[in-house]
N, C-alpha and C. Protein backbone atom coordinates (compact mmCIF):
# COMPACT_ATOMS: atom_id res chain seq x y z
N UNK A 1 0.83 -1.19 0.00
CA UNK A 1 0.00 0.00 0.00
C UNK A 1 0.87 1.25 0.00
N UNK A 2 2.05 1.23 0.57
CA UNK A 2 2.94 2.51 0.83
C UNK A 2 3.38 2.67 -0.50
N UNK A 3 3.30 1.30 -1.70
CA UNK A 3 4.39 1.65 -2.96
C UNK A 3 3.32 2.64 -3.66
N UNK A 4 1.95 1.87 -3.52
CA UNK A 4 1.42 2.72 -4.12
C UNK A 4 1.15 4.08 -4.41
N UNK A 5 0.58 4.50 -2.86
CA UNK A 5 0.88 5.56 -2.18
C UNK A 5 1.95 6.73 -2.76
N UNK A 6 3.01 5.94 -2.96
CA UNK A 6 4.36 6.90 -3.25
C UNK A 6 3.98 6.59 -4.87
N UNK A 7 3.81 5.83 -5.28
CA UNK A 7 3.69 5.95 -7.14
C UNK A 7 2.51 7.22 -7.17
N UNK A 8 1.46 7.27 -6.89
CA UNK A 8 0.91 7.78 -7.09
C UNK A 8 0.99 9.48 -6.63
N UNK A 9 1.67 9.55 -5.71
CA UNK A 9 2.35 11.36 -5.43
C UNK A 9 3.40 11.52 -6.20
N UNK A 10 4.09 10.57 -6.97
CA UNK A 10 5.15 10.66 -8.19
C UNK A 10 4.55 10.89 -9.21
N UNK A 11 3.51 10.54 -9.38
CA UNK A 11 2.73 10.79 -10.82
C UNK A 11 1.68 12.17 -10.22
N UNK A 12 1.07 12.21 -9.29
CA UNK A 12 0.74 13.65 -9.61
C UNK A 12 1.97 15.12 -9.24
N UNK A 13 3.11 14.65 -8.76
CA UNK A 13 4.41 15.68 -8.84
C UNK A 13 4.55 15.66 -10.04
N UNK A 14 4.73 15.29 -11.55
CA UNK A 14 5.35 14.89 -12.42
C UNK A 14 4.05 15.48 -13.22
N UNK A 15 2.90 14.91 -13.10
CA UNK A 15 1.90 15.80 -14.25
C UNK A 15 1.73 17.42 -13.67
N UNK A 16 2.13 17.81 -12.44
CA UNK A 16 2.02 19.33 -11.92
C UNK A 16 2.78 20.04 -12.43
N UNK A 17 4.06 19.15 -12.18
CA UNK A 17 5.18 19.73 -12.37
C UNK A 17 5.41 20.48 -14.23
N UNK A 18 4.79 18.99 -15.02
CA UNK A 18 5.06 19.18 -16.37
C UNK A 18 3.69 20.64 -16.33
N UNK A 19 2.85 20.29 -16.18
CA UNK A 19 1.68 21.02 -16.58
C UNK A 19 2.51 23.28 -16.37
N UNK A 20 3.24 22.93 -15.31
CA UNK A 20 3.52 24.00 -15.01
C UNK A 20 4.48 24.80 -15.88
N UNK A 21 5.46 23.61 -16.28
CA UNK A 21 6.33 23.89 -17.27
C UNK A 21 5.85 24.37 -18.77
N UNK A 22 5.15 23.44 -18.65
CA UNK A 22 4.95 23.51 -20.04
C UNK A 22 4.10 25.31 -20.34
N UNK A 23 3.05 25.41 -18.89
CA UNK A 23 2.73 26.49 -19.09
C UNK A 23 3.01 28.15 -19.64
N UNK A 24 4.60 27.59 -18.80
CA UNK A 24 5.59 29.14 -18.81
C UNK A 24 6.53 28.86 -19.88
N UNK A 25 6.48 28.06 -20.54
CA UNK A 25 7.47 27.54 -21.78
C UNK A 25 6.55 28.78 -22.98
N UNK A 26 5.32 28.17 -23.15
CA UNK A 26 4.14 28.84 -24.18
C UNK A 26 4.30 30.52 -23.49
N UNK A 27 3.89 30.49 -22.70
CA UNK A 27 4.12 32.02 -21.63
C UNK A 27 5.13 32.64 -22.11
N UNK A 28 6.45 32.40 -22.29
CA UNK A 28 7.41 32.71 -22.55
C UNK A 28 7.81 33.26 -24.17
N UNK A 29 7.61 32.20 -24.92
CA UNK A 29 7.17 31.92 -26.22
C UNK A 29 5.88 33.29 -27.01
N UNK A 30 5.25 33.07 -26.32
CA UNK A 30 4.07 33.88 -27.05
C UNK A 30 4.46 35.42 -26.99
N UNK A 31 4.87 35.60 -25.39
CA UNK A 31 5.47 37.04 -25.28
C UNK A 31 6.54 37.27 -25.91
N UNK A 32 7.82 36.48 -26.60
CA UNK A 32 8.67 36.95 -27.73
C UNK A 32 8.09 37.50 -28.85
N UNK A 33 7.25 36.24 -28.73
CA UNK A 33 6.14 36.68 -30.18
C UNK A 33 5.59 38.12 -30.66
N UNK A 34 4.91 38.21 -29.57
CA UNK A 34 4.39 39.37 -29.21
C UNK A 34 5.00 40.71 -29.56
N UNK A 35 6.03 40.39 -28.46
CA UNK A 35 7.26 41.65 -28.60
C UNK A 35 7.51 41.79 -29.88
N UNK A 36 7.93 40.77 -30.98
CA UNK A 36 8.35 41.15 -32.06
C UNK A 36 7.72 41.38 -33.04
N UNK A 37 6.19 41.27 -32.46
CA UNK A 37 5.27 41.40 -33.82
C UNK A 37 5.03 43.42 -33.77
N UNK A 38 5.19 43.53 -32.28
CA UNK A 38 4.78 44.83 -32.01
C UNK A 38 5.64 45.51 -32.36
N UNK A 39 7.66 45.44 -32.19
CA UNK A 39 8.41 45.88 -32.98
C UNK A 39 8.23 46.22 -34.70
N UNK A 40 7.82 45.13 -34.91
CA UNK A 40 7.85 44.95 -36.43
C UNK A 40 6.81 45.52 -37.11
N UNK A 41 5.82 45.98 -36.32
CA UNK A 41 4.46 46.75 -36.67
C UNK A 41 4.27 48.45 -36.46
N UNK A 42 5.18 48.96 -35.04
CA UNK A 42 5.50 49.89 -35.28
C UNK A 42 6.16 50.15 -35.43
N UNK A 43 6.67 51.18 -36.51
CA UNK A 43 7.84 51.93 -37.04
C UNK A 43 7.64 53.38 -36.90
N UNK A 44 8.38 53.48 -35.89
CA UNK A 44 8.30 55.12 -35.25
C UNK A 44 9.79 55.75 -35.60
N UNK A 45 9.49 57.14 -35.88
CA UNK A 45 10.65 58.06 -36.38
C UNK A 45 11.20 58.04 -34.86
N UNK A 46 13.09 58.23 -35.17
CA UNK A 46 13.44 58.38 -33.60
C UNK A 46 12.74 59.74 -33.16
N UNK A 47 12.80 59.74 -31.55
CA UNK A 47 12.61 61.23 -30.86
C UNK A 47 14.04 61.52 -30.79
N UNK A 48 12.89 63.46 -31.21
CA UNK A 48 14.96 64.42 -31.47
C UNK A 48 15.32 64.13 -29.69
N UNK A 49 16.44 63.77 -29.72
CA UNK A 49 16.85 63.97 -28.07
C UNK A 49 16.73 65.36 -27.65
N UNK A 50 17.10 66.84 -28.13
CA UNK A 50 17.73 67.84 -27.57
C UNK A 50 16.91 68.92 -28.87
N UNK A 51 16.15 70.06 -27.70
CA UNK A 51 15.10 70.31 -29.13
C UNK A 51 15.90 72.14 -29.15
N UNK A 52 15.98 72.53 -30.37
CA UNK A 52 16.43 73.91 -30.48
C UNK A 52 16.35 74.85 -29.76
N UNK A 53 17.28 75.75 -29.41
CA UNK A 53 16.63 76.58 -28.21
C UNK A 53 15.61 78.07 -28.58
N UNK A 54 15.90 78.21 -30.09
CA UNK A 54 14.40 78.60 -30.19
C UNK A 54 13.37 77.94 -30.26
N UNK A 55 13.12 76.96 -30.56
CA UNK A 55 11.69 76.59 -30.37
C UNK A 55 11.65 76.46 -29.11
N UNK A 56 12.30 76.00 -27.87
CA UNK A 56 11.95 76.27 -26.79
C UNK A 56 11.73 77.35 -25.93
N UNK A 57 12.52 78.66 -26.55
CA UNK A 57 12.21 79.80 -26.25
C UNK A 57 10.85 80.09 -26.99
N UNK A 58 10.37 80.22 -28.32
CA UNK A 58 9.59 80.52 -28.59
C UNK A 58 7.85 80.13 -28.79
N UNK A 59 7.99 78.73 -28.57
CA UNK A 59 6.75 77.66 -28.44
C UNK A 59 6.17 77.34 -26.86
N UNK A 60 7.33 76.50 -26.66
CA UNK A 60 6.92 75.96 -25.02
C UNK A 60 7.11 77.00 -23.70
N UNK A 61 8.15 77.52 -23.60
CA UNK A 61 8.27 78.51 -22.25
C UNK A 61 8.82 79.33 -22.49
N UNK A 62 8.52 81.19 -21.55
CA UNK A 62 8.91 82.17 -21.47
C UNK A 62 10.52 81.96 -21.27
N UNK A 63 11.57 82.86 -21.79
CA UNK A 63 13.00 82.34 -21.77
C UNK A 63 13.23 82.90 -20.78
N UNK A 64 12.68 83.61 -19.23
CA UNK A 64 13.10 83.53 -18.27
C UNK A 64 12.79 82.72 -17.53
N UNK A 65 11.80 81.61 -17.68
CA UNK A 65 11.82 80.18 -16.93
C UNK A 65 12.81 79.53 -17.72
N UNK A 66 13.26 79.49 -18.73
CA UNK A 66 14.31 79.01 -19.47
C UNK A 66 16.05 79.06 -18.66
N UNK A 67 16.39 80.36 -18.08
CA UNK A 67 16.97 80.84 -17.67
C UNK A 67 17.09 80.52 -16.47
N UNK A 68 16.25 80.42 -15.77
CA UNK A 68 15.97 79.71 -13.70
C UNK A 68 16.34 77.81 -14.38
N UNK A 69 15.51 77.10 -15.37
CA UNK A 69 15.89 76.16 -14.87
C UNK A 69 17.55 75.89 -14.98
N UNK A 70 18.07 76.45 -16.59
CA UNK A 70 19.91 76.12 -16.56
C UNK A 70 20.12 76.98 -16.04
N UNK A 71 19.99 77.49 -15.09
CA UNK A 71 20.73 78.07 -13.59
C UNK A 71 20.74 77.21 -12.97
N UNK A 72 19.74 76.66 -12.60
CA UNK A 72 19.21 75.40 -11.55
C UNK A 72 20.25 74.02 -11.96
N UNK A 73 20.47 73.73 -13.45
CA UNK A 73 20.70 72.87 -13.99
C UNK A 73 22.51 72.91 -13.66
N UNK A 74 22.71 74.00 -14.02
CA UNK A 74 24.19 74.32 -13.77
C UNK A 74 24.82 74.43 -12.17
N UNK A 75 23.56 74.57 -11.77
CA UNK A 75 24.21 74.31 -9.61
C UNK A 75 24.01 73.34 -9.53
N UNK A 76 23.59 72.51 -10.01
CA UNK A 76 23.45 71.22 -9.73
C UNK A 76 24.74 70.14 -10.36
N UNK A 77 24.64 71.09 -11.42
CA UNK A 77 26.13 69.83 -11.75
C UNK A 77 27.23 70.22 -11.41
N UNK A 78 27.69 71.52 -10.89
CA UNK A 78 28.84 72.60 -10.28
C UNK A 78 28.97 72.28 -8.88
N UNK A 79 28.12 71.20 -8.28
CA UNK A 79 27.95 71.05 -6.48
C UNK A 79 28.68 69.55 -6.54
């Protein structure tokens, strides 16, 4: 009765075990997939890193907030 016992918690360790594997194998798998379908689907222009300092003077902010933050920017890397 004990062999049994033990065969039978060997066989449900072994179908858990696989079932689990196998789960995160596909899991794993599908999300490459994924990733590369979404790469391969969008094609985005790079972003400019570093944008002109007129257009930032003249679009986005007054050039005396311009002025406080590389002040700010420059004590900070001067400390």
């Amino acid at each position: 009765m004990d062999a049994s016992l033990i065969s039978q918690g060997l066989d449900l360790l072994l179908y858990g075990m696989g079932t689990v594997f196998t789960f995160l194998t596909l899991l794993v798998g599908l999300t490459a997939l994924m990733s590369r379908s979404v790469m391969y689907f969008s094609k985005e222009e790079p972003i400019e890193a570093e944008m002109s300092s007129h257009k930032i003077h003249s679009t986005l902010v007054e050039k005396r907030i311009v002025k406080v933050i590389q002040a700010a920017i420059d004590q900070h890397r001067g400390s």
